[in-house]
C-alpha atoms as a PDB file:
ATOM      1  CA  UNK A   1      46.450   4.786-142.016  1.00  0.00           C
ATOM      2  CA  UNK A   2      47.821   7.054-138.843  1.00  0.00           C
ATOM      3  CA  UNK A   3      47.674  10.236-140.401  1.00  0.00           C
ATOM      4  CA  UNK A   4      50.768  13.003-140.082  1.00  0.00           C
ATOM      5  CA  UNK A   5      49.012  14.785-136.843  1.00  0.00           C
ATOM      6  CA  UNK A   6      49.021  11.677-134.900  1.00  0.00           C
ATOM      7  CA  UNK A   7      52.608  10.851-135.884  1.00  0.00           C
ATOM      8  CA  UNK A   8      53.942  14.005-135.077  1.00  0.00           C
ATOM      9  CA  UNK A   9      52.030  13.684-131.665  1.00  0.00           C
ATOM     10  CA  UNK A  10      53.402  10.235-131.250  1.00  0.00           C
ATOM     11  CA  UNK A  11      50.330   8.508-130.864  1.00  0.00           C
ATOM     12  CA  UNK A  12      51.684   5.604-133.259  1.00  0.00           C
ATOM     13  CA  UNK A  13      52.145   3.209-129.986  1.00  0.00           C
ATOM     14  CA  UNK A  14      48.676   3.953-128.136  1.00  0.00           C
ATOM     15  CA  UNK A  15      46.699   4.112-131.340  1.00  0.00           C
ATOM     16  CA  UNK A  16      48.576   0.584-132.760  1.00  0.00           C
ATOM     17  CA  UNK A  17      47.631  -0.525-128.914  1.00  0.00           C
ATOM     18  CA  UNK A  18      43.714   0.279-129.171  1.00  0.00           C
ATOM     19  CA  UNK A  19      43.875  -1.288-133.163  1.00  0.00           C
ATOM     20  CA  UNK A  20      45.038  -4.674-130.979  1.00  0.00           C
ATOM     21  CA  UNK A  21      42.573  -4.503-127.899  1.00  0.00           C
ATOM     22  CA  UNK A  22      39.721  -4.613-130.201  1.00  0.00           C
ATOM     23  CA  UNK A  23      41.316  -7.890-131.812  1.00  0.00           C
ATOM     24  CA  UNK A  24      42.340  -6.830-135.246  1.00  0.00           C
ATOM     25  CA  UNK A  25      45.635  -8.696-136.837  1.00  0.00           C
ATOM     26  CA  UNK A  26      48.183  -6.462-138.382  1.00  0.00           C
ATOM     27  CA  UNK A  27      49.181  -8.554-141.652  1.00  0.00           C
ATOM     28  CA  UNK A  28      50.987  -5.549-143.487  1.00  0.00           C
ATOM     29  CA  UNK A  29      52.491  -2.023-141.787  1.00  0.00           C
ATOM     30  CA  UNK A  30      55.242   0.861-142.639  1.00  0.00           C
ATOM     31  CA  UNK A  31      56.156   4.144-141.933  1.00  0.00           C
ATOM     32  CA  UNK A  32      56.883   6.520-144.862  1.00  0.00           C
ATOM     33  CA  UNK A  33      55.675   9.571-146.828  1.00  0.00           C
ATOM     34  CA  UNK A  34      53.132  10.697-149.410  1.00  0.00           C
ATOM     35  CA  UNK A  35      54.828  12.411-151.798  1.00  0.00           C
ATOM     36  CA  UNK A  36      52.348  15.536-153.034  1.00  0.00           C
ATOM     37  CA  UNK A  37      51.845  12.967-155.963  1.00  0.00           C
ATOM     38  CA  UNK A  38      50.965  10.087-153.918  1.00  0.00           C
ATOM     39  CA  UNK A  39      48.512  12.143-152.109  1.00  0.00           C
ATOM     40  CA  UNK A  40      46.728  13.618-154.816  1.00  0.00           C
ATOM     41  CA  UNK A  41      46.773  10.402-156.367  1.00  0.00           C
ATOM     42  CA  UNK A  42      45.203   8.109-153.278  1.00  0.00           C
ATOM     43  CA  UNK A  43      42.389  11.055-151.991  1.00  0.00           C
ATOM     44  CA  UNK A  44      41.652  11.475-156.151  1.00  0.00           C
ATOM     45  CA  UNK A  45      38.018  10.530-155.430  1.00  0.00           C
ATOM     46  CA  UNK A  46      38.186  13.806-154.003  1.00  0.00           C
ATOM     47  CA  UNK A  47      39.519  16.081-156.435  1.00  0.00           C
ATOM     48  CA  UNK A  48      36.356  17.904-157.207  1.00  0.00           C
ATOM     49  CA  UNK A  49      35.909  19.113-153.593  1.00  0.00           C
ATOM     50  CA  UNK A  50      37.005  22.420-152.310  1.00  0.00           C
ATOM     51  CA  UNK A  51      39.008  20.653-149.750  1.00  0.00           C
ATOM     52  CA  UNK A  52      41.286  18.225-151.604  1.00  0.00           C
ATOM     53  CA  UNK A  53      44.309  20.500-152.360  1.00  0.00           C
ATOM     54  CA  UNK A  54      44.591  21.216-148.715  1.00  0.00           C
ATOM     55  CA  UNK A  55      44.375  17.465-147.764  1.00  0.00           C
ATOM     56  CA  UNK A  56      46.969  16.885-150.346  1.00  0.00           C
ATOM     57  CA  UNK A  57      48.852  19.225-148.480  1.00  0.00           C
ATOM     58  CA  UNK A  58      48.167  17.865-145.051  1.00  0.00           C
ATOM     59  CA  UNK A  59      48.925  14.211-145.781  1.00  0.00           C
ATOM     60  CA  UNK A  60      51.968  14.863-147.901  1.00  0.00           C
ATOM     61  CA  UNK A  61      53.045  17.084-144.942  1.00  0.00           C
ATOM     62  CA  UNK A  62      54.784  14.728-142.361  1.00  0.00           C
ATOM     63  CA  UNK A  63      55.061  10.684-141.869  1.00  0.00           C
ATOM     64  CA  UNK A  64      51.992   8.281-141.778  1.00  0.00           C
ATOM     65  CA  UNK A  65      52.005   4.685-140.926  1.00  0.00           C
ATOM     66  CA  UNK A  66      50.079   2.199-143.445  1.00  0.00           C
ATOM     67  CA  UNK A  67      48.791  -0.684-142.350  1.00  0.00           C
ATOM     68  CA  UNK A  68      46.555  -3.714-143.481  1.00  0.00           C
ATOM     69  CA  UNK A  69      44.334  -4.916-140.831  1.00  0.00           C
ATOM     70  CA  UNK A  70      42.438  -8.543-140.718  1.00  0.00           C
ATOM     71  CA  UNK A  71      39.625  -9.647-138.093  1.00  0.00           C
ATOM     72  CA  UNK A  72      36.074 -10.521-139.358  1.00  0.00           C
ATOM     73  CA  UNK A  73      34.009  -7.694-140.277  1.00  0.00           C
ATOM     74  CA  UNK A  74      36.724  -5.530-140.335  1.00  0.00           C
ATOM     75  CA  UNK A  75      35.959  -2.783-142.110  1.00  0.00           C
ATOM     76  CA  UNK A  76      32.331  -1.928-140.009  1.00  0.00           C
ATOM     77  CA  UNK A  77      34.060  -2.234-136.831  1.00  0.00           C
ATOM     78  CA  UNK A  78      36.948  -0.529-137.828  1.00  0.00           C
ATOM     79  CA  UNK A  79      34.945   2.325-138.632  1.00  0.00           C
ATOM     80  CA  UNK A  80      33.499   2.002-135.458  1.00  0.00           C
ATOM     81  CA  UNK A  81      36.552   2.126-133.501  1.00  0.00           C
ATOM     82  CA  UNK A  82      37.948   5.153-135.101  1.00  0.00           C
ATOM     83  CA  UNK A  83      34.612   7.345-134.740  1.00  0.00           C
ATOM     84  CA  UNK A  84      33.270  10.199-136.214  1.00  0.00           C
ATOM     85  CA  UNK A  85      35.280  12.099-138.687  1.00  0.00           C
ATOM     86  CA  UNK A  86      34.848  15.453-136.690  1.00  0.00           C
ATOM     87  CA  UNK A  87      36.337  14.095-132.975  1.00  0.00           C
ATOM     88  CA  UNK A  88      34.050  16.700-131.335  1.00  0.00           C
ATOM     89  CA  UNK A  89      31.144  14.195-132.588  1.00  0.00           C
ATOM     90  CA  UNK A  90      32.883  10.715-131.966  1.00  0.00           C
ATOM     91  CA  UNK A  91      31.861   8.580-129.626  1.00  0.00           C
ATOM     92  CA  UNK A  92      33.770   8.385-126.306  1.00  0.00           C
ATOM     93  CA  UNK A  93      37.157   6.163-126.215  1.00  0.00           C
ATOM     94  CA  UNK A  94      37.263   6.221-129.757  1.00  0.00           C
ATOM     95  CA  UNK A  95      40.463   6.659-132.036  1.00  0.00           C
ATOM     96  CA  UNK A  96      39.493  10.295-133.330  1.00  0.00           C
ATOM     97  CA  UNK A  97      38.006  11.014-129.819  1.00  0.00           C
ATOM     98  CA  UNK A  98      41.454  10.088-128.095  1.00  0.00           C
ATOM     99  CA  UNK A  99      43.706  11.159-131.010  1.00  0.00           C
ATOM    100  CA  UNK A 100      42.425  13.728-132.796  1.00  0.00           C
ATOM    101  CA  UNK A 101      42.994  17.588-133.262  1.00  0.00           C
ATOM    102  CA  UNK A 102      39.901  18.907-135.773  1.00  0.00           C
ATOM    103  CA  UNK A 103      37.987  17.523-138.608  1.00  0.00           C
ATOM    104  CA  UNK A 104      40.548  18.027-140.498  1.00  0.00           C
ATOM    105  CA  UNK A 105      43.431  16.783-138.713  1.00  0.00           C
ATOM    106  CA  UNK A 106      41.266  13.895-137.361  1.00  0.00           C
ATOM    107  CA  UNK A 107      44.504  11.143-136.839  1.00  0.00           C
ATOM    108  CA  UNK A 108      43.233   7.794-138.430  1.00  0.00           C
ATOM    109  CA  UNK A 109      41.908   7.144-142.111  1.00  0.00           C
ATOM    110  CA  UNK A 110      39.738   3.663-142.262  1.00  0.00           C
ATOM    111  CA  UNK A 111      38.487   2.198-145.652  1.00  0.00           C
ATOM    112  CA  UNK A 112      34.821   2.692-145.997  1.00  0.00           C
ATOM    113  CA  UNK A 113      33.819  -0.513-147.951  1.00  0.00           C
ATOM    114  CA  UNK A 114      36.026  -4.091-148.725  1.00  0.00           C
ATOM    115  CA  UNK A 115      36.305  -3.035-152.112  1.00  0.00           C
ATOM    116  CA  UNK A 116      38.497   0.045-150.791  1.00  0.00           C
ATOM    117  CA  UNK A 117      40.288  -1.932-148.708  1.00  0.00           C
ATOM    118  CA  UNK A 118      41.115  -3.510-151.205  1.00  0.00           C
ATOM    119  CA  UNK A 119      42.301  -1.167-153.159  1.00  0.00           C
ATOM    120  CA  UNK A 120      43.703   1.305-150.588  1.00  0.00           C
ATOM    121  CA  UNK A 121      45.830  -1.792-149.483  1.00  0.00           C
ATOM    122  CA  UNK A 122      47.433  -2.384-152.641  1.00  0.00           C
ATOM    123  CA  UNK A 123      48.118   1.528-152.952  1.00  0.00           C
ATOM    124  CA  UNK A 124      51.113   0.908-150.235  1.00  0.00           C
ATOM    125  CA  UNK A 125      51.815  -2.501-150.523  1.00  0.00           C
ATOM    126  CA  UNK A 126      52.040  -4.895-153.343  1.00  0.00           C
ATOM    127  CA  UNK A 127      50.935  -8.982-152.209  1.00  0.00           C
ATOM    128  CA  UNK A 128      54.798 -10.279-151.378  1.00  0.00           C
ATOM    129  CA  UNK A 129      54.868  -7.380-148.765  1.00  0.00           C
ATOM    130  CA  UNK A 130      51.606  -8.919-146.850  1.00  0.00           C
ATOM    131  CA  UNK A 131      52.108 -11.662-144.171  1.00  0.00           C
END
């Protein structure tokens, strides 16, 4: 997911770009808009942490783009491609390295396991809606 900082940046086009130079397949992508529910209700794994009700507040707060990437071992080497969650500690030519603003408004969110994926995936878009 391109998170509302990078949209409002327009960094849809180069960060879509570096997603496709490291040879991932997009098989599922929109633009819209967490509602405040939507939010709370995808980042719930977080609702114990003193953070979450500002992160419901930042991703409800402008456009993102979801999207459903394939390419064997995706999820590891997604992970790597994005970088560290604070962009101050990611690695060089990195998404959050190129992209990001803070820690907090750190431009990409990548599932951390398949089973995620998973279920992240079917948060935005239901199996018809998947190429």
């Amino acid at each position: 997911m391109i998170k509302p900082d990078a949209v409002a940046n327009n960094h849809i086009g180069p960060i879509l770009a570096k997603i496709n130079e490291a040879g991932f397949r997009i098989i599922a992508m929109k633009y819209t808009r967490l509602s405040p529910e939507l939010a709370a209700k995808f980042y719930a794994i977080h609702k114990e942490r003193p953070f979450y009700n500002d992160l419901v507040n930042y991703m409800s707060g402008g456009p993102i783009v979801a999207a459903i990437l394939e390419k064997n071992n995706a999820v590891e080497d997604f992970r790597k491609l994005i970088g560290a969650t604070d962009p101050a500690k990611a690695e060089p030519g990195t998404i959050r390295n190129l992209f990001a603003k803070s820690i907090d408004a750190n431009a990409i969110h990548g599932s951390d396991s398949n089973e995620n994926a998973e279920i992240e995936g079917s948060f935005f878009f239901s199996q018809t809606e998947r190429f």
